[in-house]
C-alpha atoms as a PDB file:
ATOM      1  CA  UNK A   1     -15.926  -9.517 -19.322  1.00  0.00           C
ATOM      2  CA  UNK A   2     -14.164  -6.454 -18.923  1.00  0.00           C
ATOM      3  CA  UNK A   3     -10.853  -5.594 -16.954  1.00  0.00           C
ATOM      4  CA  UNK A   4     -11.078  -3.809 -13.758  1.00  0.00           C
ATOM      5  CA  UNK A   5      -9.767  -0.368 -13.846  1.00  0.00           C
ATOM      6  CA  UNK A   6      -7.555  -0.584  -9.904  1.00  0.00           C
ATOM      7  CA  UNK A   7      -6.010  -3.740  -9.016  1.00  0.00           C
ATOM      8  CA  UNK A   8      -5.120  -4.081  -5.123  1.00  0.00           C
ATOM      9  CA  UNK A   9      -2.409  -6.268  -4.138  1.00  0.00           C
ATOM     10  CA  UNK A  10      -2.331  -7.521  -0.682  1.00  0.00           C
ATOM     11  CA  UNK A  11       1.239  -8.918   0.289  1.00  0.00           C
ATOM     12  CA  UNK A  12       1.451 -10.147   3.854  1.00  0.00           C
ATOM     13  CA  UNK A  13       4.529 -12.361   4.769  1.00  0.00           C
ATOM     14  CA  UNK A  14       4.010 -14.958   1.762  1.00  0.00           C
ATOM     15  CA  UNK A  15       0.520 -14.907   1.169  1.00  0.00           C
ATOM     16  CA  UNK A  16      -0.274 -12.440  -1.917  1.00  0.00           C
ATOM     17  CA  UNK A  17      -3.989 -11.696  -2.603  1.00  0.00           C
ATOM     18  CA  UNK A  18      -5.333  -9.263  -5.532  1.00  0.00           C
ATOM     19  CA  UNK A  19      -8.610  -7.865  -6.164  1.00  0.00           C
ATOM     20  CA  UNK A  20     -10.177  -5.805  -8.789  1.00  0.00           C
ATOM     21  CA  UNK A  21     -12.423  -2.397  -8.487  1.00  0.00           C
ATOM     22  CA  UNK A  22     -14.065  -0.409 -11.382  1.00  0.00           C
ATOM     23  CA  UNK A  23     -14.077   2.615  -9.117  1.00  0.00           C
ATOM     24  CA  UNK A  24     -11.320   4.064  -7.217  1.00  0.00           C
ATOM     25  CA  UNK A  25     -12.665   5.118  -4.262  1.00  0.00           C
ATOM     26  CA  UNK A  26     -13.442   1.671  -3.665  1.00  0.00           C
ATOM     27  CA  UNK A  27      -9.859   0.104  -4.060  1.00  0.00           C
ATOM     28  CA  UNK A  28      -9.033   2.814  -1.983  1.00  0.00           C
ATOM     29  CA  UNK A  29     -11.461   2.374   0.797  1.00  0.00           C
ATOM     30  CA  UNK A  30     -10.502  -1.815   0.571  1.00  0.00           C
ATOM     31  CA  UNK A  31      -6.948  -0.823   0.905  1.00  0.00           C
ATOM     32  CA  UNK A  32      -7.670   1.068   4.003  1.00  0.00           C
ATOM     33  CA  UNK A  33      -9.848  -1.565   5.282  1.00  0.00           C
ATOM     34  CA  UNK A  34      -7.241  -4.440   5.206  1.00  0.00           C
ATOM     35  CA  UNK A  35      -4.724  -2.261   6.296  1.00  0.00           C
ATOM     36  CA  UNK A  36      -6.176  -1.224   9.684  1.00  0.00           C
ATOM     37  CA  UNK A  37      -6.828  -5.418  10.114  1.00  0.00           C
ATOM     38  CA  UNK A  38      -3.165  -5.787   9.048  1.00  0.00           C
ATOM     39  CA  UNK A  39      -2.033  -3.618  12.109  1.00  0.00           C
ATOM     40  CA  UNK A  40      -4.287  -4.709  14.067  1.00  0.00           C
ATOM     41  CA  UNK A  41      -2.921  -7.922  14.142  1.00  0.00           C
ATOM     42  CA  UNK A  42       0.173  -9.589  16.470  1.00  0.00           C
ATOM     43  CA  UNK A  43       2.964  -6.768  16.018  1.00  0.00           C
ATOM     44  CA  UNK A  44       6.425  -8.343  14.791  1.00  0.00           C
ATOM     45  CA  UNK A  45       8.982  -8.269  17.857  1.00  0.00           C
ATOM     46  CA  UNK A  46      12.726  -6.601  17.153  1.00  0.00           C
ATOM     47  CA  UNK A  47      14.244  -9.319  15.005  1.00  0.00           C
ATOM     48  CA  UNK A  48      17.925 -10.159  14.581  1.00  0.00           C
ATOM     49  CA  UNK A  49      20.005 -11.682  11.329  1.00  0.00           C
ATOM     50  CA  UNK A  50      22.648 -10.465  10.622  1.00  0.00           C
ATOM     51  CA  UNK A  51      21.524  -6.781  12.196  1.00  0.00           C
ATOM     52  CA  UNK A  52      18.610  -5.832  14.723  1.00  0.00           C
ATOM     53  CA  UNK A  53      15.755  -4.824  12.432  1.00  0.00           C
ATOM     54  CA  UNK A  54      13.168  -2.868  15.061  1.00  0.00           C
ATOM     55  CA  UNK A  55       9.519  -3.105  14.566  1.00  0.00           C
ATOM     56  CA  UNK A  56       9.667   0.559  12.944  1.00  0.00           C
ATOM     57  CA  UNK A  57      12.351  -1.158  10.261  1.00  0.00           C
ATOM     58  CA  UNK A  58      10.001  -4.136   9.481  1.00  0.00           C
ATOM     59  CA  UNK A  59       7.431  -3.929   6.896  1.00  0.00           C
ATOM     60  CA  UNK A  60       4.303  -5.706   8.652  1.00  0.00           C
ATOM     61  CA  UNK A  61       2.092  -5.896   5.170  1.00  0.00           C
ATOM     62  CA  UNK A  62       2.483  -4.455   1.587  1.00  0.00           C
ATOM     63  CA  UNK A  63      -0.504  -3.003  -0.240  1.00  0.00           C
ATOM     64  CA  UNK A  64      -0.335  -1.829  -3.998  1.00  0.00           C
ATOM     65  CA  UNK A  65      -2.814  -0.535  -5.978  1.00  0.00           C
ATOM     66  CA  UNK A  66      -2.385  -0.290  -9.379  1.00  0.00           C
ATOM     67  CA  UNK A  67      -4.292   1.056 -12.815  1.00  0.00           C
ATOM     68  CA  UNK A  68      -4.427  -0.288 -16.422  1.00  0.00           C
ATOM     69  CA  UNK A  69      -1.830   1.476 -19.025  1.00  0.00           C
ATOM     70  CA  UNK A  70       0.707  -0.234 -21.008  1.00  0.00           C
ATOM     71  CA  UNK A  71       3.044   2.253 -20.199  1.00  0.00           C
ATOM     72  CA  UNK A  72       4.020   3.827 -16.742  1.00  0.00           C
ATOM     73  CA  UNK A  73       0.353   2.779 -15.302  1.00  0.00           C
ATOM     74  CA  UNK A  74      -0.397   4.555 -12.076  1.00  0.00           C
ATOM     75  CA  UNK A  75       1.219   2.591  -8.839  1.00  0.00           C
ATOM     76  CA  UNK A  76       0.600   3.824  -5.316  1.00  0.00           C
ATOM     77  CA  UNK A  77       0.169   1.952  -1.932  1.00  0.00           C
ATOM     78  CA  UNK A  78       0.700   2.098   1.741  1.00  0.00           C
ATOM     79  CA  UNK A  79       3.148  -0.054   3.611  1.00  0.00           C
ATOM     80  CA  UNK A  80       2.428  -1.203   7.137  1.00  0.00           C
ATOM     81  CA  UNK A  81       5.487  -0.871   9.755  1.00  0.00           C
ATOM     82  CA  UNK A  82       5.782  -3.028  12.478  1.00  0.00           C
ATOM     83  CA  UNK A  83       5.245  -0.641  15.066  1.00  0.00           C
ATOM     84  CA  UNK A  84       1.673   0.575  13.293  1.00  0.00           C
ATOM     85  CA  UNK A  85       2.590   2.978  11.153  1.00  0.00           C
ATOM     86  CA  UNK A  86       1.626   3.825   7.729  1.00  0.00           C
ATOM     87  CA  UNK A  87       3.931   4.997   4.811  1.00  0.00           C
ATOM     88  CA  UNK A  88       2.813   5.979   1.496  1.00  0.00           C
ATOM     89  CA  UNK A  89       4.537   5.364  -1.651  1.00  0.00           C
ATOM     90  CA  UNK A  90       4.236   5.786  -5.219  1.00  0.00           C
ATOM     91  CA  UNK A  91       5.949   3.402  -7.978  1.00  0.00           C
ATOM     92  CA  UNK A  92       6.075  -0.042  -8.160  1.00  0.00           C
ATOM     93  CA  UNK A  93       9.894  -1.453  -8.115  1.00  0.00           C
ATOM     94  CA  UNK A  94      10.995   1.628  -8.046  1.00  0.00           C
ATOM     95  CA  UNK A  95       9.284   2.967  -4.742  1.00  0.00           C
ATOM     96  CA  UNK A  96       9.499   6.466  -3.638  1.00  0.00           C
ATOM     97  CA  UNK A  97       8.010   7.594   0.064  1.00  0.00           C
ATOM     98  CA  UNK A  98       5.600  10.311   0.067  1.00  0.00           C
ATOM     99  CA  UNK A  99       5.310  12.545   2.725  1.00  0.00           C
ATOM    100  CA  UNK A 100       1.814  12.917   4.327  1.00  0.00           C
ATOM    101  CA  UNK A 101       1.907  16.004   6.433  1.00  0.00           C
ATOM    102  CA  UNK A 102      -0.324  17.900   4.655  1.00  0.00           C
ATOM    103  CA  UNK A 103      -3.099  15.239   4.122  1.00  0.00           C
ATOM    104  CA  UNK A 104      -5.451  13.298   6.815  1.00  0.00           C
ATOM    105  CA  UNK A 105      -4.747  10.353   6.256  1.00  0.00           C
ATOM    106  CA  UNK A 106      -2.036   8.270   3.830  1.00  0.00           C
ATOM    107  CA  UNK A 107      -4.561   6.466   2.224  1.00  0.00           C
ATOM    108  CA  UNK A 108      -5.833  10.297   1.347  1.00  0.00           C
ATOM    109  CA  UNK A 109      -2.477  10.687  -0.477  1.00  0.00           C
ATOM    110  CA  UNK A 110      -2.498   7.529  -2.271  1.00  0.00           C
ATOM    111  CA  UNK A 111      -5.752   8.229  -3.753  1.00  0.00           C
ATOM    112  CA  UNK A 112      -4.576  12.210  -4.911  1.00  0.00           C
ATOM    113  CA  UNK A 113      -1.565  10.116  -6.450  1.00  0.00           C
ATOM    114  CA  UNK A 114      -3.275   7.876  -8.830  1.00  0.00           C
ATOM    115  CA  UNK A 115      -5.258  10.605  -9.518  1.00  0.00           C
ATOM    116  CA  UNK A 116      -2.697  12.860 -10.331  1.00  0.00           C
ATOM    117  CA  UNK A 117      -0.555  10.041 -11.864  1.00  0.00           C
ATOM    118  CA  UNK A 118      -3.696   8.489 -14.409  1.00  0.00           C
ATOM    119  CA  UNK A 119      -3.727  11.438 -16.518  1.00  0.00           C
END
């Protein structure tokens, strides 16, 4: 059976979940999906250790999704904040924030990414 081309990775306090899509407007679409349920669930309160972390500074829910290379494969996601926000990113440990001003939605920008990115 063959590989799925997009992998998304769902990280939400310690429970990790992955799923596999041939087509990526369809990881996409799943990604922005779980993300709206993500924020639409109980929103973290201002938490203190060692520093006061406000909702804006928490990171609610993770999602990745990923392509098939075996070098520098195409990694983009959206991370939900604690106060509802969405921030983009591209790269996977090494995670850079993209800006969405000029797109309608994040999820928008993640897709152009891994478009860009796959070639």
């Amino acid at each position: 059976m063959a590989r799925p081309s997009w992998k998304l990775t769902v990280r939400v306090e310690a429970v990790v979940e992955s799923f596999g899509f041939d087509d990526l407007d369809a990881a996409v679409a799943a990604m922005r999906e779980r993300a709206l349920s993500i924020r639409a669930e109980a929103p973290p309160k201002t938490t203190n250790v060692l520093r006061t972390y406000k909702p804006s500074q928490q990171v609610q829910g993770r999602l990745e999704l990923s392509g098939r290379g075996l070098f520098g494969k195409p990694v983009a996601g959206v991370d939900v904040r604690g106060d509802g926000t969405f921030v983009p990113y591209k790269g996977g440990v090494r995670r850079e924030e993209l800006d969405p001003t000029n797109h309608d939605t994040p999820f928008d920008l993640v897709r152009e990414t891994l478009e860009r990115e796959k070639r």
